[in-house]
Protein backbone atom coordinates (compact mmCIF):
# COMPACT_ATOMS: atom_id res chain seq x y z
CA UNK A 1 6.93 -3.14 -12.38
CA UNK A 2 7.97 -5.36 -15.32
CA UNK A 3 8.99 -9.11 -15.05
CA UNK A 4 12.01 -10.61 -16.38
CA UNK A 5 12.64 -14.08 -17.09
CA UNK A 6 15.90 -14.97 -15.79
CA UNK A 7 18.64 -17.96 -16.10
CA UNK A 8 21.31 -18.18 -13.65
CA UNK A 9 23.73 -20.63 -11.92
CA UNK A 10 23.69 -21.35 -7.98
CA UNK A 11 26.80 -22.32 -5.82
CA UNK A 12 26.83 -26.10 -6.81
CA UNK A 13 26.66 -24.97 -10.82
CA UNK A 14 22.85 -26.18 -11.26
CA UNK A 15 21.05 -24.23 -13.75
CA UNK A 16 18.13 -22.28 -12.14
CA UNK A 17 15.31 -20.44 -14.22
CA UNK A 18 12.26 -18.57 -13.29
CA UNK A 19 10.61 -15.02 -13.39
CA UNK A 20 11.36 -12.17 -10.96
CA UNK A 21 9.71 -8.61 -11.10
CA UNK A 22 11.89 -6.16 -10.75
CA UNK A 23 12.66 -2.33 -11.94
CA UNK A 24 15.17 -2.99 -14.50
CA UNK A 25 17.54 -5.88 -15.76
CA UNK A 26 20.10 -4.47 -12.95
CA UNK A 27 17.54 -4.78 -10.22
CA UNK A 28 16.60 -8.51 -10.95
CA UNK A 29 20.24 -8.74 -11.38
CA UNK A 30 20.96 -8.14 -7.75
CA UNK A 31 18.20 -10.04 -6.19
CA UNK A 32 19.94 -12.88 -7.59
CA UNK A 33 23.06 -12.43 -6.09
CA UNK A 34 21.20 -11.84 -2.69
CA UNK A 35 20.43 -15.55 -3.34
CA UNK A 36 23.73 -16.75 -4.13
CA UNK A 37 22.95 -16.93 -8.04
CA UNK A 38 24.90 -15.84 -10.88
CA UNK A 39 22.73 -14.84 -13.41
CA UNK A 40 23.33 -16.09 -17.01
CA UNK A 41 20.48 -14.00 -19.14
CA UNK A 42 17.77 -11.81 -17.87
CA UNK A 43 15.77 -10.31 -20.58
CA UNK A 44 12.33 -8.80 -20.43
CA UNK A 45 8.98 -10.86 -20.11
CA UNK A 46 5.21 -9.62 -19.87
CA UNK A 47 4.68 -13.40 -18.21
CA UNK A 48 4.39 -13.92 -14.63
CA UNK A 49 6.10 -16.84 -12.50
CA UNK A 50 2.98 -19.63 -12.94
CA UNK A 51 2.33 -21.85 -10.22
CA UNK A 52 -0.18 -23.79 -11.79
CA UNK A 53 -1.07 -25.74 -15.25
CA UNK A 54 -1.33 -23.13 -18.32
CA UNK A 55 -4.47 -25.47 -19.01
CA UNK A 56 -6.32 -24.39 -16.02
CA UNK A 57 -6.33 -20.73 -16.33
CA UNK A 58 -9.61 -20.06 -16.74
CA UNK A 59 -10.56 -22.09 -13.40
CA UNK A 60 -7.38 -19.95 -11.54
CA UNK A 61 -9.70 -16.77 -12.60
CA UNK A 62 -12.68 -17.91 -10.21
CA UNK A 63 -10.57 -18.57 -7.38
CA UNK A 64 -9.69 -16.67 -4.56
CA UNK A 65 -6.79 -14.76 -4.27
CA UNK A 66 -3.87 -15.79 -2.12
CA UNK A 67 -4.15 -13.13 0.86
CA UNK A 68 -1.77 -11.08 3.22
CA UNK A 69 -3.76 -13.43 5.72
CA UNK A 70 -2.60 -16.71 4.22
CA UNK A 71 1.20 -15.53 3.97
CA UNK A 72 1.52 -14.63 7.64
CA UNK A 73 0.13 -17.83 8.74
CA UNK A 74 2.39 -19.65 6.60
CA UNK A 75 5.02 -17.82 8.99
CA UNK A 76 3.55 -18.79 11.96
CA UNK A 77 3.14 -22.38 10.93
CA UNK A 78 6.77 -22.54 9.33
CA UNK A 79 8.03 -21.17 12.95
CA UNK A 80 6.19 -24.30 15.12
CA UNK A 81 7.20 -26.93 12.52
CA UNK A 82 10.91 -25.57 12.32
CA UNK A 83 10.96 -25.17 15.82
CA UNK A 84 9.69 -28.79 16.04
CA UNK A 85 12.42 -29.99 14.05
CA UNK A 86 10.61 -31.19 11.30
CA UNK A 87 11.96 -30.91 8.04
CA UNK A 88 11.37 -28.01 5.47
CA UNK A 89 10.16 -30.60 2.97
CA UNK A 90 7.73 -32.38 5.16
CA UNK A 91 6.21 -29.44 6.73
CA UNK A 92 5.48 -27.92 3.45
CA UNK A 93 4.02 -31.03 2.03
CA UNK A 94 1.75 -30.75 5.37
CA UNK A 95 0.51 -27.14 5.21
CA UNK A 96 0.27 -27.70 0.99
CA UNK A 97 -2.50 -30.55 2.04
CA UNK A 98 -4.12 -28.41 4.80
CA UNK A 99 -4.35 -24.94 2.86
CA UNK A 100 -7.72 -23.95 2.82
CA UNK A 101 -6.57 -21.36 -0.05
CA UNK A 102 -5.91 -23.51 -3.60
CA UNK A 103 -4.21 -21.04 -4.72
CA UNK A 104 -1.88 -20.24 -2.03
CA UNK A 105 -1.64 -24.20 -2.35
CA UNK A 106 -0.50 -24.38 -5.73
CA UNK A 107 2.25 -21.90 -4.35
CA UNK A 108 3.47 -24.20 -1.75
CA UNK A 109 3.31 -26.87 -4.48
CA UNK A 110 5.79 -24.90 -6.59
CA UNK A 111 7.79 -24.38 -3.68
CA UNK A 112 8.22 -27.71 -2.72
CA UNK A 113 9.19 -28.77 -6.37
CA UNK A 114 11.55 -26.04 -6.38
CA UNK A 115 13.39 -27.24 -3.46
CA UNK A 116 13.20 -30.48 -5.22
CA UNK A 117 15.58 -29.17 -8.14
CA UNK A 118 18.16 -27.90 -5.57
CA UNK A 119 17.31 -24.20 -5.28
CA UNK A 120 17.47 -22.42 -1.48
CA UNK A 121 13.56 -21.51 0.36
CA UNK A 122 14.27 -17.69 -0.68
CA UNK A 123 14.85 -18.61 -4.26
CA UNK A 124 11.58 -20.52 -4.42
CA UNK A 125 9.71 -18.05 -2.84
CA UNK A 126 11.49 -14.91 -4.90
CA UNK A 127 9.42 -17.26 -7.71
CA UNK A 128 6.35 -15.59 -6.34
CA UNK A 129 7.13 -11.67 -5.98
CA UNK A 130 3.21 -11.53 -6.34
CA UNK A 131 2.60 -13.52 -2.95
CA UNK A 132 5.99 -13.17 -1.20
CA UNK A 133 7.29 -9.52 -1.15
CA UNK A 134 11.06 -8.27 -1.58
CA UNK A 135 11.42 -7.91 2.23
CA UNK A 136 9.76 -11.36 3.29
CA UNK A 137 12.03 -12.85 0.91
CA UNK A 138 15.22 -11.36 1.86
CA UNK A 139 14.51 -11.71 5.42
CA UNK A 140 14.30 -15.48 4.68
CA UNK A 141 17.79 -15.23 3.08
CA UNK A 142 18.76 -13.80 6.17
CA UNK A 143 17.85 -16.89 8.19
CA UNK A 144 18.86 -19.14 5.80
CA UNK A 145 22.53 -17.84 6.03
CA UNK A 146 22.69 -17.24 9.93
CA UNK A 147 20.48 -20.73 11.16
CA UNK A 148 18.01 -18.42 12.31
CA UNK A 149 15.30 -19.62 9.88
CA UNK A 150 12.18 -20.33 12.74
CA UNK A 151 13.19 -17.04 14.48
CA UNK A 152 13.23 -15.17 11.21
CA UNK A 153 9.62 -16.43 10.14
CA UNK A 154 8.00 -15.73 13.94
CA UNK A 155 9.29 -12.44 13.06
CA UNK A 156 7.87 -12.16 10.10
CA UNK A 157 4.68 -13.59 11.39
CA UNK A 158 4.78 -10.43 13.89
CA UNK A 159 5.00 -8.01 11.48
CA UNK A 160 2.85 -8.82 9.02
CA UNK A 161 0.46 -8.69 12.00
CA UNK A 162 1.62 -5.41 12.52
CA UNK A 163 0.90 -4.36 8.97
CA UNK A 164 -2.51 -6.21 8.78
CA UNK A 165 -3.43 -4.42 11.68
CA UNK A 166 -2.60 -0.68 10.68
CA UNK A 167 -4.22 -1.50 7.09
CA UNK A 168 -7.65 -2.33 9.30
CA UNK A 169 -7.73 0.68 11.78
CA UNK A 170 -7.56 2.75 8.36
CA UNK A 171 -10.23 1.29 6.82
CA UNK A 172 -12.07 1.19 10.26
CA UNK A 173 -11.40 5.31 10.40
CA UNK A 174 -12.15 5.88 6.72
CA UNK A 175 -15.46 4.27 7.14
CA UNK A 176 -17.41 6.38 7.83
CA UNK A 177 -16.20 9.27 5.89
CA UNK A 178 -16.22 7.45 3.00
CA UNK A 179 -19.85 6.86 3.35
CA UNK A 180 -20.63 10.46 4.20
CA UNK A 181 -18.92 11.70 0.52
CA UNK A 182 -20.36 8.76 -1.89
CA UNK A 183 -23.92 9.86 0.17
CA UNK A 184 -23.07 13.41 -0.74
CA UNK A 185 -22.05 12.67 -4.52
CA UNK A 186 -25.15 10.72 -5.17
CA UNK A 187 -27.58 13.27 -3.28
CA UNK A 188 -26.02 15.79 -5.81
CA UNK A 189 -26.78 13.33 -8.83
CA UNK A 190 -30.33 12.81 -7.52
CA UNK A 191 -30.88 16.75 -7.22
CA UNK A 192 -29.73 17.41 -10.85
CA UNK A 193 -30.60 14.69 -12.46
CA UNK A 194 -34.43 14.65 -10.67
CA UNK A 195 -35.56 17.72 -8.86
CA UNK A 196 -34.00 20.14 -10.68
CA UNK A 197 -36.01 19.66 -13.78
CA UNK A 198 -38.83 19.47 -11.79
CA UNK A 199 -38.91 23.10 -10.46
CA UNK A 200 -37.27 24.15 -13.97
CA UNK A 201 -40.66 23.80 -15.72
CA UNK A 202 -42.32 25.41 -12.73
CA UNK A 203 -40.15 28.59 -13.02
CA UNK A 204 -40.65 28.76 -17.01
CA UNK A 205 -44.11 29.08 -16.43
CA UNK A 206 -43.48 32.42 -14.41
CA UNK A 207 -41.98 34.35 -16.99
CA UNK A 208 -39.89 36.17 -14.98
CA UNK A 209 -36.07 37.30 -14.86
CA UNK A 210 -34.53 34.00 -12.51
CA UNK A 211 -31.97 34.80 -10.04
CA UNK A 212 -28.18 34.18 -10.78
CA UNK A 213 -28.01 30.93 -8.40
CA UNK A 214 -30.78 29.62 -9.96
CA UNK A 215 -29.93 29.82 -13.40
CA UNK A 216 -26.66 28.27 -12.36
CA UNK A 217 -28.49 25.46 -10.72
CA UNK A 218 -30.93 25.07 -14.08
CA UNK A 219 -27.80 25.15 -15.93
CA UNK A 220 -25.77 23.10 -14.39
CA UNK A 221 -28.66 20.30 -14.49
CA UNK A 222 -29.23 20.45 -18.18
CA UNK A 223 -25.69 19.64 -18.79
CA UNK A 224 -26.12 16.56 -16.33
CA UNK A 225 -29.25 15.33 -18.11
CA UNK A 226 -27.85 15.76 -21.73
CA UNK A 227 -24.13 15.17 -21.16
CA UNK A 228 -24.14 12.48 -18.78
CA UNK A 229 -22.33 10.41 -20.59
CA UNK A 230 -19.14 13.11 -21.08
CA UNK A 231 -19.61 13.82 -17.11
CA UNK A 232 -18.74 9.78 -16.58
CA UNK A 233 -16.07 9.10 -19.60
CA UNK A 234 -14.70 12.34 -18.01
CA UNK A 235 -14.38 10.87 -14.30
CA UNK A 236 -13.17 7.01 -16.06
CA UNK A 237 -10.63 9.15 -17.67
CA UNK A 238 -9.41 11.05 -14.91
CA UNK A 239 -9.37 8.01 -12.79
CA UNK A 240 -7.69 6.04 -15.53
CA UNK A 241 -5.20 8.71 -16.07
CA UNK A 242 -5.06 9.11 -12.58
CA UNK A 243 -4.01 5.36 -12.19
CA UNK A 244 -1.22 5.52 -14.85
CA UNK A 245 0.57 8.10 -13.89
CA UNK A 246 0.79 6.85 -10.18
CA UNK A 247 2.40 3.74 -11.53
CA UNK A 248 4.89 5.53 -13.00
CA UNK A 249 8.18 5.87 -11.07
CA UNK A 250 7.73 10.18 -11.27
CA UNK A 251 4.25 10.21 -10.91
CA UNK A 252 4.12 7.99 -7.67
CA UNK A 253 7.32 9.79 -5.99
CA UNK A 254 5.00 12.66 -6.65
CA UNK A 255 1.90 11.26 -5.21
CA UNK A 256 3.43 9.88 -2.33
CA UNK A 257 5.05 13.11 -1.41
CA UNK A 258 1.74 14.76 -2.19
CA UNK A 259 0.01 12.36 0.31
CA UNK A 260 2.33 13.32 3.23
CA UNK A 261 1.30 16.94 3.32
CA UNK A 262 -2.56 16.26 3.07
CA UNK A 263 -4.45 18.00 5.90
CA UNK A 264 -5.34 16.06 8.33
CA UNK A 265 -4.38 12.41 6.22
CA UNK A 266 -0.85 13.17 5.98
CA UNK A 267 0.18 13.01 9.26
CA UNK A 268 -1.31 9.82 9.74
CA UNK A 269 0.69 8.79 6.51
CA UNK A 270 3.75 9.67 7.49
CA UNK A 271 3.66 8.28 11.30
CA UNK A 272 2.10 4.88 9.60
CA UNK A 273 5.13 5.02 7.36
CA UNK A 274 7.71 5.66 9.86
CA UNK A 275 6.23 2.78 12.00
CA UNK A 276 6.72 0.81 9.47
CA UNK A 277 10.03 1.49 8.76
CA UNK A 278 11.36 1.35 12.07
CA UNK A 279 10.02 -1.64 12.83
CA UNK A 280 11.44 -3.08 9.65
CA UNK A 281 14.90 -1.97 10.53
CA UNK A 282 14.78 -3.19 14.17
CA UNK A 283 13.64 -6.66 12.91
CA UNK A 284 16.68 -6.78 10.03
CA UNK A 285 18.97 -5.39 12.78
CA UNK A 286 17.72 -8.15 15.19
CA UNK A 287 18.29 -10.85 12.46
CA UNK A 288 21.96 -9.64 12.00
CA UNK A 289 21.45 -7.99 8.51
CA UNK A 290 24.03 -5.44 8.22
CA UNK A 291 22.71 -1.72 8.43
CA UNK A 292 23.34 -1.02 4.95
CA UNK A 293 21.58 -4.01 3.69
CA UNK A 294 19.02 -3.86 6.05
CA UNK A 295 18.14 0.04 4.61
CA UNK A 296 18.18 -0.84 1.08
CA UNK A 297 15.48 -4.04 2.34
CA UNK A 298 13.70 -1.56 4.69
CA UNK A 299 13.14 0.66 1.95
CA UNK A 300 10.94 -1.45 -0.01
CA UNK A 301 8.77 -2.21 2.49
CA UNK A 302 7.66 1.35 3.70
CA UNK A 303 5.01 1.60 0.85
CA UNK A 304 6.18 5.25 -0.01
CA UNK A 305 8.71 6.15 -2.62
CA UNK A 306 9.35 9.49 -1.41
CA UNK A 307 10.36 8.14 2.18
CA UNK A 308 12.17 5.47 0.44
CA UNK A 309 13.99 7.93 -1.44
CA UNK A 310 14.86 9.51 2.04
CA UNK A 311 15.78 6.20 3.72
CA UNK A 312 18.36 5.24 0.52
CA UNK A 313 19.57 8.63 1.31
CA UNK A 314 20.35 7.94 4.56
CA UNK A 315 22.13 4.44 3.19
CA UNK A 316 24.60 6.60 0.95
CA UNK A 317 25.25 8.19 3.98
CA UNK A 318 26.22 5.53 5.71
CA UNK A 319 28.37 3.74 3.21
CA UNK A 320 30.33 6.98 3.15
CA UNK A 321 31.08 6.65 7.37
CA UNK A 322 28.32 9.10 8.87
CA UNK A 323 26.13 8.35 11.32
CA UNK A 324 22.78 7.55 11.19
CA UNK A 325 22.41 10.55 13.16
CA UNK A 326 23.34 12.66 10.98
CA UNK A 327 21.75 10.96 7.75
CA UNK A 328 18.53 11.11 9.70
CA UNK A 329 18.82 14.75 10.34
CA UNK A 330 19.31 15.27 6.59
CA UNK A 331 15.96 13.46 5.53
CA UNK A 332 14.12 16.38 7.42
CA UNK A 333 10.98 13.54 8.19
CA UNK A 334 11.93 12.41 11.68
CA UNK A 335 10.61 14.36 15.08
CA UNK A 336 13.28 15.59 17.21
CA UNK A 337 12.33 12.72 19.88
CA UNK A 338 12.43 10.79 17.17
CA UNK A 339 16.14 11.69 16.20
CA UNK A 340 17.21 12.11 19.91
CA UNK A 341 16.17 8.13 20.62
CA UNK A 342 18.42 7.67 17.59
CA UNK A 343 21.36 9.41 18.91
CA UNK A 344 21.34 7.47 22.54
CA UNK A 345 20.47 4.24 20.24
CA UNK A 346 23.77 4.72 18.42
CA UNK A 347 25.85 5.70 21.04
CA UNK A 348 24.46 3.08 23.33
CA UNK A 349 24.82 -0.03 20.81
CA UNK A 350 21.01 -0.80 21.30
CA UNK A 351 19.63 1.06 18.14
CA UNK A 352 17.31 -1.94 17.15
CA UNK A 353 16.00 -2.17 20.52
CA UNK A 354 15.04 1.94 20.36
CA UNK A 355 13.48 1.59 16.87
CA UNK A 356 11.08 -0.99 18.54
CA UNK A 357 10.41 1.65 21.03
CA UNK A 358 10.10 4.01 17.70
CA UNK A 359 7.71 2.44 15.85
CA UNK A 360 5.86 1.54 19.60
CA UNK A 361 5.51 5.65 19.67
CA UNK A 362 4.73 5.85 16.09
CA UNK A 363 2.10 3.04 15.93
CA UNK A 364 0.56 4.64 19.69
CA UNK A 365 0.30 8.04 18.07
CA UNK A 366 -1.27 6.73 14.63
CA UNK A 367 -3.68 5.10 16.74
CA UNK A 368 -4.86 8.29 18.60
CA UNK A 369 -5.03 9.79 15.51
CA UNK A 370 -7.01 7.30 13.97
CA UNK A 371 -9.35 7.25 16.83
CA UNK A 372 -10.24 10.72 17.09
CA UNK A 373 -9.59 10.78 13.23
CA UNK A 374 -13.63 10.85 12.47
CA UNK A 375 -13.99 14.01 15.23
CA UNK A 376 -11.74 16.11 12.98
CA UNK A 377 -13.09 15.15 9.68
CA UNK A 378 -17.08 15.55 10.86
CA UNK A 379 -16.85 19.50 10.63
CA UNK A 380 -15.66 19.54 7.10
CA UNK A 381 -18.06 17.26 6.14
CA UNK A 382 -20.31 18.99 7.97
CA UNK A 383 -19.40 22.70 6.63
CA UNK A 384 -19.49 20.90 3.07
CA UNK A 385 -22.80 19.41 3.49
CA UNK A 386 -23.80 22.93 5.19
CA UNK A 387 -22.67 24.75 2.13
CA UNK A 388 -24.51 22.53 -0.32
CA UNK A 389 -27.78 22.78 1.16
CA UNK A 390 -27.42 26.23 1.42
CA UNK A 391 -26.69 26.43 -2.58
CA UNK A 392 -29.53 23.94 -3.25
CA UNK A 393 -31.78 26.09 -0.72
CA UNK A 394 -31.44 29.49 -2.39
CA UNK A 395 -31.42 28.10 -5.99
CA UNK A 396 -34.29 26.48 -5.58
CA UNK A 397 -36.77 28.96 -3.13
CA UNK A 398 -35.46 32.36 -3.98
CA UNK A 399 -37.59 32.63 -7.11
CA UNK A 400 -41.03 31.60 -5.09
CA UNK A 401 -39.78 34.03 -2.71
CA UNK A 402 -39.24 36.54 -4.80
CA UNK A 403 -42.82 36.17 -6.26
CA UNK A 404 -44.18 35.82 -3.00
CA UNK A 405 -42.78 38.82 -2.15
CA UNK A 406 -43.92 40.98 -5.25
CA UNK A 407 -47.58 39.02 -5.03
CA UNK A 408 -47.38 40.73 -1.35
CA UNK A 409 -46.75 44.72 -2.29
């Protein structure tokens, strides 16, 4: 998304200036008022919030990034000392000193001096989208304006453990898979590029009419010895392409919604998704966010635009007086236990407390499914890897056979 530099007045008048990412002018608009600033003159900037010297960019390029890791122990650290009653600016200057990460040090740094010139601990963070997402931020709004500000980042600290966790077990899962395919795609390279050739000047010695496979085979090896180059600008290109149009807002509605009906992958996707929404809303409903507030947060935190799209949908809903109920029936994403849990939630007064026990099911069942995810993939891989060697096998021994065979009568 674009950044805008912004100018805009807070509730005691001070100026305040900085640079926000956001979709549009109207978008960076609104985060400000979340914070209790007026804006004064947003206008479009390709120059990210710095949190160091301009001098010392070239030293900022060697060093290591600040990490999902690094922000949720921040959280945990900013619950003890608040809980300890030590003040925002003296903790800060204490975990700036003991960061192990310099840059995620340099960010406290700007924090601090922020704080200095009168803005609010969500304003100095929203000076960081790149470290502190839209939903960490708000959230801290959210204990800033109720005196909830240690409960909000323990919170916090839980689920970004949450989400650190699911991004593991998919990497974990995806493991080995992954290693089966790249195994695959440079066995196929080898064959073509290698032993092809090889039995290509054994078979022109024969003289003889080759069979159809093999010819494909010969053929298809030629073009990967003298077009190589067209074969890997072609793949750059389609993953370049690829790239861009995911960033687009179309292309990645598209792509998400592609990725939820994926065989086998979708299903995880989705159930990871809804997880993480319901857990979201159950921890903006326990901090006292309103519900329509708290779905127009929750929906930048899911990761998906199409089930973002779904969960503003349900918002509009809202605003207009139906239930969630109903608003959730008209996404057409949630199981029927799903919506039932919902209904008893609602009628009950406890809905945050049943979209813990939501995203408990969710996160349970995109476990299983992670754990028994290799199981289901091994046969394709398998039927793939059958169906290659059987290609490669014929290609390459029908001719001897068939000269074996006419040697014979």
């Amino acid at each position: 998304m674009p950044f805008f530099a912004y100018k805009a007045r807070n509730n005691r008048g001070e100026l305040l200036e900085g640079v926000l990412e956001g979709s549009d002018s109207g978008a960076v608009a609104e985060q400000l008022f979340t914070t209790g600033a007026t804006p004064v003159s947003i206008v479009e900037t390709k120059k990210k919030a710095t949190d160091g010297d301009n001098g010392e960019w070239w030293r900022q390029l060697f060093e290591e990034k600040v990490r999902s890791i690094d922000v949720q122990l921040f959280s945990r650290q900013m619950y003890t000392l608040l809980k300890a009653g030590v003040p925002i600016m003296r903790g800060l200057a204490g975990l700036q000193e003991s960061a192990v990460n310099k840059s995620f040090s340099r960010v406290l740094k700007d924090v601090r001096e922020s704080l200095d010139a009168g803005r609010e601990l969500s304003a100095s963070l929203r000076r960081h989208p790149e470290v502190f997402s839209t939903f960490y931020i708000n959230m801290v709004r959210v204990g800033e304006t109720t005196g909830r500000l240690e409960e909000i980042f323990l919170r916090l600290f839980d689920h970004l453990e949450f989400e650190r966790d699911m991004r593991q077990r998919v990497k974990t899962a995806l493991r080995y898979p992954t290693f089966v395919v790249v195994a695959m795609i440079v066995a196929i390279g080898v064959i073509n590029y290698f032993v092809i050739p090889a039995f290509a000047k054994v078979y022109a010695g024969f003289k003889a009419e080759l069979p159809w496979m093999t010819r494909l085979l010969i053929a298809s090896s030629d073009f990967t010895v003298q077009y190589w180059w067209v074969i890997l600008l072609g793949l750059v290109g389609a993953v370049g392409g690829f790239i861009a149009w995911t960033r687009t807002p179309k292309g990645r509605y598209r792509w998400d919604k592609i990725k939820l009906r994926m065989p086998i992958f979708g299903k995880i996707v989705l159930k990871a998704t809804l997880a993480r929404f319901a857990r979201s809303f159950a921890l903006a409903s326990k901090s006292g966010v309103p519900i329509v507030q708290g779905m127009n947060v929750v929906a930048q935190t899911v990761d998906n635009a199409y089930i973002a799209s779904r969960i503003e949908q349900m918002r509009d809903g809202v605003e207009r007086g139906e239930s969630i109920l109903r608003t959730a029936v008209t996404t057409g994403v949630f199981t029927p236990v799903v919506l039932q849990m919902v209904a008893v939630g609602e009628e009950s007064g406890s809905l945050d407390d049943l979209m813990d026990e939501i995203a408990g099911m969710y996160e349970r069942e995109v476990d299983y499914e992670l754990k028994t995810l290799a199981s289901q993939i091994e046969p394709i891989l398998i039927a793939g890897l059958g169906i290659l060697v059987l290609i490669m096998a014929l290609g390459v021994f029908l001719p001897i056979w068939d000269l074996g065979r006419a040697a014979i009568k």
